[in-house]
Every structure is written in structure tokens, then in C-alpha cells.
C-alpha atoms as a PDB file:
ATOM      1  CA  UNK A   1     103.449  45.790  49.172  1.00  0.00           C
ATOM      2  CA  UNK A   2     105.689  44.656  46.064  1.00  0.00           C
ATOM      3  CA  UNK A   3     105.100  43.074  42.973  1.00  0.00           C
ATOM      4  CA  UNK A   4     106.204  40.149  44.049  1.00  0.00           C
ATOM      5  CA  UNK A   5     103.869  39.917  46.530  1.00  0.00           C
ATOM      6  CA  UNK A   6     100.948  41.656  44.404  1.00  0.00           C
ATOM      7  CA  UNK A   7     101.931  38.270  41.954  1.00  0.00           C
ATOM      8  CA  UNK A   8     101.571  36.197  44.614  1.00  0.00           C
ATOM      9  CA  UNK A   9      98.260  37.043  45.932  1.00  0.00           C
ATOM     10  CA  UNK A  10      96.889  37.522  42.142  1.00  0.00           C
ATOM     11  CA  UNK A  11      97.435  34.185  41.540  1.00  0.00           C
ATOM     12  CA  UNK A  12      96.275  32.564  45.420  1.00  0.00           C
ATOM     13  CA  UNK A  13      92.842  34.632  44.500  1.00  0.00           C
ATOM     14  CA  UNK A  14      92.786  33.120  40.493  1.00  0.00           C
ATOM     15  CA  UNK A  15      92.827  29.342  42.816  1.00  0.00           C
ATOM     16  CA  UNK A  16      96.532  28.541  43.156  1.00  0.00           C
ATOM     17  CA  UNK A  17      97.240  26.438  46.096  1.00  0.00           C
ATOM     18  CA  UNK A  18     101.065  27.181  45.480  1.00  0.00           C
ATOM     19  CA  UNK A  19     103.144  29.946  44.259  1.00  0.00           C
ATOM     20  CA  UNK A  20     106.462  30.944  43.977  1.00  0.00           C
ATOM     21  CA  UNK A  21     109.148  32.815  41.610  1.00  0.00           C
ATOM     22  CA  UNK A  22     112.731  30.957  40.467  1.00  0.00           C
ATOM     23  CA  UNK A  23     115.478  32.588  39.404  1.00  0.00           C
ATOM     24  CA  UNK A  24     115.979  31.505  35.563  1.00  0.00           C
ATOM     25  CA  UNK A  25     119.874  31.657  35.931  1.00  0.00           C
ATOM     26  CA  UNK A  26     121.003  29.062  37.474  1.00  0.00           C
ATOM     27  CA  UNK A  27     118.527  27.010  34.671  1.00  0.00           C
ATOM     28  CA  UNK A  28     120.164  28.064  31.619  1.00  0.00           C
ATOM     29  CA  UNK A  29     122.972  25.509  31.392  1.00  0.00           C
ATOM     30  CA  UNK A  30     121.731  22.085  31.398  1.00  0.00           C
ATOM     31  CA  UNK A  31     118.660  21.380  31.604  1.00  0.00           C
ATOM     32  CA  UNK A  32     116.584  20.638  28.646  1.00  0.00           C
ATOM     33  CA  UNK A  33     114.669  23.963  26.355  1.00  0.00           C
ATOM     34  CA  UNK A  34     112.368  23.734  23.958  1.00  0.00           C
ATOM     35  CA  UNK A  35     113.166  25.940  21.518  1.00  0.00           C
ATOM     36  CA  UNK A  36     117.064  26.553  23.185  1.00  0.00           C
ATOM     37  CA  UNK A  37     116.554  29.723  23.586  1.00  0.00           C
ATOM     38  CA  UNK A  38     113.114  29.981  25.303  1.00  0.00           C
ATOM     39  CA  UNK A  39     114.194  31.386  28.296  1.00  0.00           C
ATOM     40  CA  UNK A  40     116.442  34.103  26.542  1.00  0.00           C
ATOM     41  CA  UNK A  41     114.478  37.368  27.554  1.00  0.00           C
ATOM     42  CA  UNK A  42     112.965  36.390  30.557  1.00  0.00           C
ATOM     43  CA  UNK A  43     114.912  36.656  34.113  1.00  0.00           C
ATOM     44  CA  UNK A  44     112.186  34.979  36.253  1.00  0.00           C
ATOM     45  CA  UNK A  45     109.956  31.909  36.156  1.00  0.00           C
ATOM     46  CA  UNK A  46     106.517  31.675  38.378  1.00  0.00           C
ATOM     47  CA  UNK A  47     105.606  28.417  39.312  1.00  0.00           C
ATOM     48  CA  UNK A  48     102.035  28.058  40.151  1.00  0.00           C
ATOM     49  CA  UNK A  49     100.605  24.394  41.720  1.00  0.00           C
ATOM     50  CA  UNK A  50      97.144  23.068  42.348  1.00  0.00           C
ATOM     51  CA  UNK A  51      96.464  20.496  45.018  1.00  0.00           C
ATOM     52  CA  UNK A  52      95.310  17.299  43.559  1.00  0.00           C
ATOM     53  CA  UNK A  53      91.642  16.109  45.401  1.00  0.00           C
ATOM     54  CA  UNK A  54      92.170  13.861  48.144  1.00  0.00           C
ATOM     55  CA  UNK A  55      89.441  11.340  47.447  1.00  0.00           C
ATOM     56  CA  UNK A  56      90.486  10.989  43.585  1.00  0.00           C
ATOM     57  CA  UNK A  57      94.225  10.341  44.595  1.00  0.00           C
ATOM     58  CA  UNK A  58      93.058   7.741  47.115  1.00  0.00           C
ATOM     59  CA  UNK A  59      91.252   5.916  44.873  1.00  0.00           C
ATOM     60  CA  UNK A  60      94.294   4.985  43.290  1.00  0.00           C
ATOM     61  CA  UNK A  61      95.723   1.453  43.573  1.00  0.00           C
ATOM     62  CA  UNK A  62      97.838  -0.154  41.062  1.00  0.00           C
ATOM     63  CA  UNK A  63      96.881   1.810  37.819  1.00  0.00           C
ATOM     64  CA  UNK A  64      94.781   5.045  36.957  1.00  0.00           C
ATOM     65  CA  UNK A  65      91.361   5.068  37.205  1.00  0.00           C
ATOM     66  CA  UNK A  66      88.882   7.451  35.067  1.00  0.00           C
ATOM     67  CA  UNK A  67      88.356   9.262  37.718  1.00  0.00           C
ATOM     68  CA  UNK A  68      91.432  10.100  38.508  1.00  0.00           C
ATOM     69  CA  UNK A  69      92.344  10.826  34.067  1.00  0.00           C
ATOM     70  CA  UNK A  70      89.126  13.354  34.215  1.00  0.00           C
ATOM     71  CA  UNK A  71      90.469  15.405  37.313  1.00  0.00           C
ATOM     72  CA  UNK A  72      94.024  15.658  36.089  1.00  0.00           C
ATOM     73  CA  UNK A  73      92.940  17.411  32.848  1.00  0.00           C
ATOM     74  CA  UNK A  74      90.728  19.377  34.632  1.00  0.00           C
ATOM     75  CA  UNK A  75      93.520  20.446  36.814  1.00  0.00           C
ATOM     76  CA  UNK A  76      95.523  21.055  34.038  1.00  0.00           C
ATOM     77  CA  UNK A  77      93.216  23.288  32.136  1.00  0.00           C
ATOM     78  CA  UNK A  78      92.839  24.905  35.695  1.00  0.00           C
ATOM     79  CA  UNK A  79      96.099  25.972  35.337  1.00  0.00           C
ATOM     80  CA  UNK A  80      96.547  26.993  31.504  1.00  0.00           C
ATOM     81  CA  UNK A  81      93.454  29.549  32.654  1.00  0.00           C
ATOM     82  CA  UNK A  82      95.180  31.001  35.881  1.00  0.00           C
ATOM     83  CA  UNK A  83      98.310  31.291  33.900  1.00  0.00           C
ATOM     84  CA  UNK A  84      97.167  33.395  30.960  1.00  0.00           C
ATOM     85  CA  UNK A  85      95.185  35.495  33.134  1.00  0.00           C
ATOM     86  CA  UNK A  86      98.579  35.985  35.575  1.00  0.00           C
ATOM     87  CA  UNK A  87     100.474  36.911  31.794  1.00  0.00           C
ATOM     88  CA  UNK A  88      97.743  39.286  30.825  1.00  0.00           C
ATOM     89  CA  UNK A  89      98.612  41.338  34.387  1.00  0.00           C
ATOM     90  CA  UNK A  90     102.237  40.992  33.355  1.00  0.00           C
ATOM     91  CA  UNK A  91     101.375  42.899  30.484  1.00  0.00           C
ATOM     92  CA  UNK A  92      99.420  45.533  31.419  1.00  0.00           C
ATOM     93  CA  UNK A  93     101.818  46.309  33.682  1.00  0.00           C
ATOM     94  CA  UNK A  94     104.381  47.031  31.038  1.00  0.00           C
ATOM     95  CA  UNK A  95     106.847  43.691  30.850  1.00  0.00           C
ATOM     96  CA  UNK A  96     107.414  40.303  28.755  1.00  0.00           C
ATOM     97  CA  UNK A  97     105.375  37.001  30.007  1.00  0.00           C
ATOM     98  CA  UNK A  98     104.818  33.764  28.058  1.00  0.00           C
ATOM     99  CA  UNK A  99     102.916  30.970  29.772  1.00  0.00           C
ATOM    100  CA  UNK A 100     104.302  27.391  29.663  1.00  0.00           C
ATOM    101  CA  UNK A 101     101.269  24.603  29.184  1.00  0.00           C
ATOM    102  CA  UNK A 102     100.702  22.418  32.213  1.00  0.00           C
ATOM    103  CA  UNK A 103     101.000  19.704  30.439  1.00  0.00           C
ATOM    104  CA  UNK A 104     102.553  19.801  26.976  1.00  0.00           C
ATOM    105  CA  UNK A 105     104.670  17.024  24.956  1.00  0.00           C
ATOM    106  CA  UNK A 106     107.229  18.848  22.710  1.00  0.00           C
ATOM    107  CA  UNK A 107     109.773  16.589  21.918  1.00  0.00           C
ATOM    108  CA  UNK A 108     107.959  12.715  21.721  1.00  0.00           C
ATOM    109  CA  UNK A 109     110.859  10.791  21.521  1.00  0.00           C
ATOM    110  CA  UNK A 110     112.324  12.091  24.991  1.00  0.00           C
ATOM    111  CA  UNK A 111     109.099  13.394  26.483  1.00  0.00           C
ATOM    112  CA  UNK A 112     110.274  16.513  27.110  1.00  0.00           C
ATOM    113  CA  UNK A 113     108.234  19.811  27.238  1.00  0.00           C
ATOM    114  CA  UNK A 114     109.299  22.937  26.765  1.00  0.00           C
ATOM    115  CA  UNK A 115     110.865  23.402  29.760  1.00  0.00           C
ATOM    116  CA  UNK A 116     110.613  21.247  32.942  1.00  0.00           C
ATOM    117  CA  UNK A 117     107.648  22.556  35.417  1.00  0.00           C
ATOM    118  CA  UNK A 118     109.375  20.503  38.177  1.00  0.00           C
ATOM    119  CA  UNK A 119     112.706  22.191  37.966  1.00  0.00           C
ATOM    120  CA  UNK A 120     111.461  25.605  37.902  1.00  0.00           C
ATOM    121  CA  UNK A 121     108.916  24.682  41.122  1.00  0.00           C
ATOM    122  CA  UNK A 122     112.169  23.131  42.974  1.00  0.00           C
ATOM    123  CA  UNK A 123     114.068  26.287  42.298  1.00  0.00           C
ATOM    124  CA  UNK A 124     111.491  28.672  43.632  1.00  0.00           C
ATOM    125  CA  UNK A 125     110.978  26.519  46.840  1.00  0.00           C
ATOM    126  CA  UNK A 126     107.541  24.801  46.242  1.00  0.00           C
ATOM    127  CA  UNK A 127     109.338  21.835  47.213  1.00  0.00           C
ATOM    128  CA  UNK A 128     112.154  19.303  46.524  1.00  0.00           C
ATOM    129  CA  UNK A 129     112.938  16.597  43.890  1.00  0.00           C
ATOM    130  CA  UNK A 130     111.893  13.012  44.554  1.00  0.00           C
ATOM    131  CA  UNK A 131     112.930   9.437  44.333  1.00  0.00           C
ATOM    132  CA  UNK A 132     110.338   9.307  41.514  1.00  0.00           C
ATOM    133  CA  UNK A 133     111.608  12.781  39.886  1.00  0.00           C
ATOM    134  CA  UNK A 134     108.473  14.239  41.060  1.00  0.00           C
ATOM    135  CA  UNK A 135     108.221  17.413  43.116  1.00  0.00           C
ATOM    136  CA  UNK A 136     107.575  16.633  46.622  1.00  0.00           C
ATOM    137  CA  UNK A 137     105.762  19.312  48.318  1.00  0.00           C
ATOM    138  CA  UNK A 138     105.706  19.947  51.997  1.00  0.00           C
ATOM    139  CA  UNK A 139     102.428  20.670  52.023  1.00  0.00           C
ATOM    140  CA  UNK A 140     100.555  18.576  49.803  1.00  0.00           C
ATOM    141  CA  UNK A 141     103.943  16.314  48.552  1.00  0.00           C
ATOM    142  CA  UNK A 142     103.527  15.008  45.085  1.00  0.00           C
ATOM    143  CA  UNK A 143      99.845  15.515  45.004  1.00  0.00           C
ATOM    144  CA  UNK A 144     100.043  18.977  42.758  1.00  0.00           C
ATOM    145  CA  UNK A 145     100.299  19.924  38.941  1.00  0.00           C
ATOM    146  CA  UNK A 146     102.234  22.664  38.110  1.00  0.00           C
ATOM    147  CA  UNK A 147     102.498  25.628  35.389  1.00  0.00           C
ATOM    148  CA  UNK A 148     105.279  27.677  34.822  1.00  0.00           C
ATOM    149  CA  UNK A 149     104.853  31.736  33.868  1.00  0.00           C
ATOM    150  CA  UNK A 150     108.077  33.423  32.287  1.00  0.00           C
ATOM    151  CA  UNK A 151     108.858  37.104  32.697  1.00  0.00           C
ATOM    152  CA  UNK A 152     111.525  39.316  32.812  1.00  0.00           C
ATOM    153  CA  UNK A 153     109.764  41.641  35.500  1.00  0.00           C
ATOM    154  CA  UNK A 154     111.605  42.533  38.413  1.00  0.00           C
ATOM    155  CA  UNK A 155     110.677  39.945  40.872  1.00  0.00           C
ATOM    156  CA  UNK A 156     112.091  38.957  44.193  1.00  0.00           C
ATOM    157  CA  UNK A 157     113.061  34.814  44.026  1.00  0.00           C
ATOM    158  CA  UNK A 158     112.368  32.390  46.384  1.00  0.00           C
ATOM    159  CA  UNK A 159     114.980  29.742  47.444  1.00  0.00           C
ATOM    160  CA  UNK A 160     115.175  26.065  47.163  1.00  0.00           C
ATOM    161  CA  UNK A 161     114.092  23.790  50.296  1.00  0.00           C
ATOM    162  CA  UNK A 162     115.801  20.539  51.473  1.00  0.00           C
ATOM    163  CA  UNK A 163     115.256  17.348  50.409  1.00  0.00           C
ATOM    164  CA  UNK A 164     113.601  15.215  52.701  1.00  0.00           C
ATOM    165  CA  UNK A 165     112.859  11.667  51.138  1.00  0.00           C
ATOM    166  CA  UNK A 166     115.557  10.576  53.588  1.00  0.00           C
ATOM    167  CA  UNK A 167     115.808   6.031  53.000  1.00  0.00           C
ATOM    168  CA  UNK A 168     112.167   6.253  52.354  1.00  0.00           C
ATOM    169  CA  UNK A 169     111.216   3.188  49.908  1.00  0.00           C
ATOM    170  CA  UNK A 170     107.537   3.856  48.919  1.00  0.00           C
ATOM    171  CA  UNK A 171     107.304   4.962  46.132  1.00  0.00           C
ATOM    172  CA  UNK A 172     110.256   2.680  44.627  1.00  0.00           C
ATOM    173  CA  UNK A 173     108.047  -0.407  46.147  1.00  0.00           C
ATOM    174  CA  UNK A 174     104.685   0.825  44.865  1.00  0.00           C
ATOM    175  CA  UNK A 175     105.834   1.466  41.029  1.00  0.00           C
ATOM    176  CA  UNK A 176     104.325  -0.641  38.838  1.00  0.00           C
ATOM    177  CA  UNK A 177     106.760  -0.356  35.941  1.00  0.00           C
ATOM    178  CA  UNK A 178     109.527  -0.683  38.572  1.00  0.00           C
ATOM    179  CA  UNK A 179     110.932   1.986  37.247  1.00  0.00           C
ATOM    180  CA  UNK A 180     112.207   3.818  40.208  1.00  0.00           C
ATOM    181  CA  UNK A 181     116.337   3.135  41.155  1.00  0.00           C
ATOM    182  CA  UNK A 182     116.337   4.251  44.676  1.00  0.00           C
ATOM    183  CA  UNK A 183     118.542   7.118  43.609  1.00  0.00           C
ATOM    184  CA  UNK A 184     118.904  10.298  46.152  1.00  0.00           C
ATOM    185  CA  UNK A 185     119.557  13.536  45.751  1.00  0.00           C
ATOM    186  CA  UNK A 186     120.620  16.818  47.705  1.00  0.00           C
ATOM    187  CA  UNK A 187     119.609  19.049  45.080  1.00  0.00           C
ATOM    188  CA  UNK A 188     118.422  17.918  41.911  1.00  0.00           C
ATOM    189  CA  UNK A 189     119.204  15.006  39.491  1.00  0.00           C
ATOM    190  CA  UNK A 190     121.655  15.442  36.856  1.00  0.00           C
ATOM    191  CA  UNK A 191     119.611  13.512  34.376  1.00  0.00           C
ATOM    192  CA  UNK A 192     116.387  11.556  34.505  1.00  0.00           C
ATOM    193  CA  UNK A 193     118.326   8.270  34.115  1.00  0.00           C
ATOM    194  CA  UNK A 194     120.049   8.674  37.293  1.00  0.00           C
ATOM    195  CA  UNK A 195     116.408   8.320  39.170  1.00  0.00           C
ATOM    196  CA  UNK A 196     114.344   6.582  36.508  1.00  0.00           C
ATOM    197  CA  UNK A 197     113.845   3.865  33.902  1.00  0.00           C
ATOM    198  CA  UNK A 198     112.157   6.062  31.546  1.00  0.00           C
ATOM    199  CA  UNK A 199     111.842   3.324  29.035  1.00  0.00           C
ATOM    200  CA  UNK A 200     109.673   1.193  31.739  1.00  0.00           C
ATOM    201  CA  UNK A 201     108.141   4.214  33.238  1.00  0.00           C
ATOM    202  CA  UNK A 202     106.926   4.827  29.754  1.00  0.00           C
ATOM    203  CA  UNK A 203     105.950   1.468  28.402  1.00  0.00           C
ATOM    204  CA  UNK A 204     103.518   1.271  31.332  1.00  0.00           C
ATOM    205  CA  UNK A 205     101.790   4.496  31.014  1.00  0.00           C
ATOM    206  CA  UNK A 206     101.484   3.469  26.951  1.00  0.00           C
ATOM    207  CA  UNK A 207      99.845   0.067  28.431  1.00  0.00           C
ATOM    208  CA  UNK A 208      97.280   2.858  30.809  1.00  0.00           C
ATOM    209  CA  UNK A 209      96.366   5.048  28.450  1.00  0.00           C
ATOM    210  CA  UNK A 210      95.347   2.337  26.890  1.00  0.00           C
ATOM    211  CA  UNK A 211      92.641   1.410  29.712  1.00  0.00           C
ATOM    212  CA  UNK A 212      88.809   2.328  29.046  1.00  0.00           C
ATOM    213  CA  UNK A 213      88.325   5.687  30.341  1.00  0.00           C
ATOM    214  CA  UNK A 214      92.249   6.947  30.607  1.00  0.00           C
ATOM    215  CA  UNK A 215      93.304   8.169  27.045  1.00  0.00           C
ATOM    216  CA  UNK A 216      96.203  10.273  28.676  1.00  0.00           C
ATOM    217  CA  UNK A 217      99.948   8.507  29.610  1.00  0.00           C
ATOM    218  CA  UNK A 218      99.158   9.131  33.324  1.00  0.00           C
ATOM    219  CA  UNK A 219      99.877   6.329  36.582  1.00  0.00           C
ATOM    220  CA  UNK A 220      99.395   8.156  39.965  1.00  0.00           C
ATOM    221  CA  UNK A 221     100.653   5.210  42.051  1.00  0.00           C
ATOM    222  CA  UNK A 222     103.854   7.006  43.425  1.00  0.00           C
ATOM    223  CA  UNK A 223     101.860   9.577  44.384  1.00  0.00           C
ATOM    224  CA  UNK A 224      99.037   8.007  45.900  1.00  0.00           C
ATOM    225  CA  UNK A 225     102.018   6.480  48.338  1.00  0.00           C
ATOM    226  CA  UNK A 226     104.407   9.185  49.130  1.00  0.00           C
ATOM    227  CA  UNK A 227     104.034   9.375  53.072  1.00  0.00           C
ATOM    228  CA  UNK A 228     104.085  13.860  52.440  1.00  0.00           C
ATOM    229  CA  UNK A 229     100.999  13.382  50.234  1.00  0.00           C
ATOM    230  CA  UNK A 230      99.543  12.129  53.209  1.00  0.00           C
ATOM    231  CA  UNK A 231     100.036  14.781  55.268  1.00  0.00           C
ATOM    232  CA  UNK A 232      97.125  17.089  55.416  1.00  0.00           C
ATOM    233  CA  UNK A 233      97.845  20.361  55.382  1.00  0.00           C
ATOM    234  CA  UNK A 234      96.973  22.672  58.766  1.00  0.00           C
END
């Protein structure tokens, strides 16, 4: 068995539902580092996912409900564990890893993180860019959070899938910010303005947090809908 695979099952035993490895290349021009040179020494980003609960996502109408705000940062914390212990392994095993937060706020004005989660999960195959910039999963579709692991240890990558939103309309219907432009993509989205009003997108999850019992800028309404998040898994 290879490391690759030794990676892989490390993290499906620490309780990822999802894992896969993206080749950093094809990343460095473009898309959006925080510092600019974060991904300098390291060849390889793993991109871990947790499925979102069912029953909290369904729960979900028009706006965010407690519920739903306590599981996501549970989820997220989730990750930030399985991701340091996955970077300790790296180490002891003689190479560079640095774990990128599940869900971290770098730069406020364009609420950007350090690097995007989604784009590193598209390129190692987890799944494919939506209408609402989410990653859609074939498995679970946009019911997942995601961490990203860098390294430069020799890893074998995995290959983007196809997209298959197709002239689906849910989620664009469904936002409540309507925020989403009915925008596809083959591949990826050269910028978030192409898919998204960011401006709405972020004015209402300002006016959620803001609900008794949310305190984070979370919605879940596009992903409540998405016809692959319905999908159960066999």
C-alpha cells in the first residue's frame, strides 16, 4: 500500500467522510493566497470533508436555525482536530504539513481565507463547483465542510469530476439574498462575481448572524435544496 493510500485511510479512521489529494500547481496563478506565498513549499493539498447531519440540514427553511449554527462549528472544530492530527503523521514521517482552518476569515473586506477549501476539494475530485460557488459532492452534494492539509510529500493526486448542475434552478430560486446569477461552469469560476452577488450574499448573512442563537455569518438554504444533497448515499 502507498502513502497515498496510508493518508487516505488515516484520515477515513480520524472520521472523514471525504478525502482526497490536489495537485497545488495548477492553483498557483490566480486564485486568491493568504499570505502570497503560502503554498510556496508545499506540492500537494489534502482535502478532507465531513457530511453535514441530515436532520439539522432539513430543518432548514428560509434562514439558519440554532441548531443548524451549533452543528456547523462543531463540524468545523471536527475538522481543525482531524487535520492537525493528519499534519502530526506528516511529520513524523519526515516532510512539511501546515493545516488550513475550516473556517477562517483572513482578509474581512473580501472574505477570503487563506486559501479557498472549495478549490482545492474541486481539484482533488471531491466534487464540482456549483451555481452557488459551493462544492457539490456526488455523494452528499453541498452538505459537507471542508479542511485543507498542505504538504510537499510525495503524494499521488486525484482528478477533477464533471460538473453536473446541468439547467438546474434550485438553489438560484431558494436564495434568500437572491444572490445567485444562474451562472454555469465546466470547470471552475473565474471569479466569485461571475456566480454570485457577494455584496447581497453578505448583507444577508450580516442580517442572520444577527438572529438569537446564530452568532456566525452562516444561511444553509442552498444547501438544504440542492437535489445531490438529497441523494442518500448507498
Amino acid at each position: 500500500m502507498d502513502i497515498t493510500s496510508d493518508l487516505k485511510i488515516i484520515g477515513a479512521n480520524l472520521g472523514a467522510d471525504l478525502i482526497g489529494v490536489a495537485d497545488l500547481e495548477p492553483l498557483r496563478k490566480g486564485l486568491p493566497l493568504l499570505p502570497g506565498n503560502l503554498i510556496e513549499s508545499y506540492f500537494y493539498g489534502l482535502s478532507i470533508g465531513i457530511h453535514l447531519q441530515e436532520d439539522v440540514i432539513e430543518t432548514i427553511e428560509d434562514r439558519p436555525i440554532p441548531e443548524y449554527a451549533r452543528h456547523y462549528r462543531k463540524i468545523n472544530a471536527t475538522l481543525d482536530t482531524i487535520s492537525a492530527q493528519i499534519v502530526r503523521w506528516i511529520w513524523e514521517k519526515g516532510f512539511q504539513g501546515m493545516a488550513v482552518p475550516a473556517s477562517q476569515i483572513m482578509d474581512e473586506t473580501n472574505l477570503l481565507g487563506s486559501i479557498s477549501h472549495k478549490a482545492v476539494a474541486r481539484m482533488a475530485g471531491l466534487g464540482w463547483q456549483g451555481k452557488s460557488l459551493l462544492l457539490i459532492t456526488p455523494e452528499y452534494g453541498p452538505r459537507v465542510r471542508l479542511v485543507t492539509v498542505l504538504t510537499d510529500m510525495s503524494l499521488t493526486p486525484d482528478r477533477p469530476i464533471k460538473n453536473h448542475c446541468g439547467k438546474c434552478l434550485e438553489c438560484v430560486q431558494a436564495c434568500p439574498a437572491s444572490a445567485i446569477k444562474n451562472s454555469s461552469t465546466n470547470s471552475f469560476y473565474e471569479t466569485r462575481d461571475v456566480a454570485l452577488d457577494l455584496e447581497k450574499c453578505h448583507q444577508k448573512l450580516i442580517e442572520f448572524k444577527n438572529l438569537p442563537g446564530i452568532g456566525t455569518r452562516i444561511c444553509g438554504v442552498c444547501i438544504r435544496v440542492c437535489p445531490y444533497g438529497k441523494k442518500k448515499k448507498t
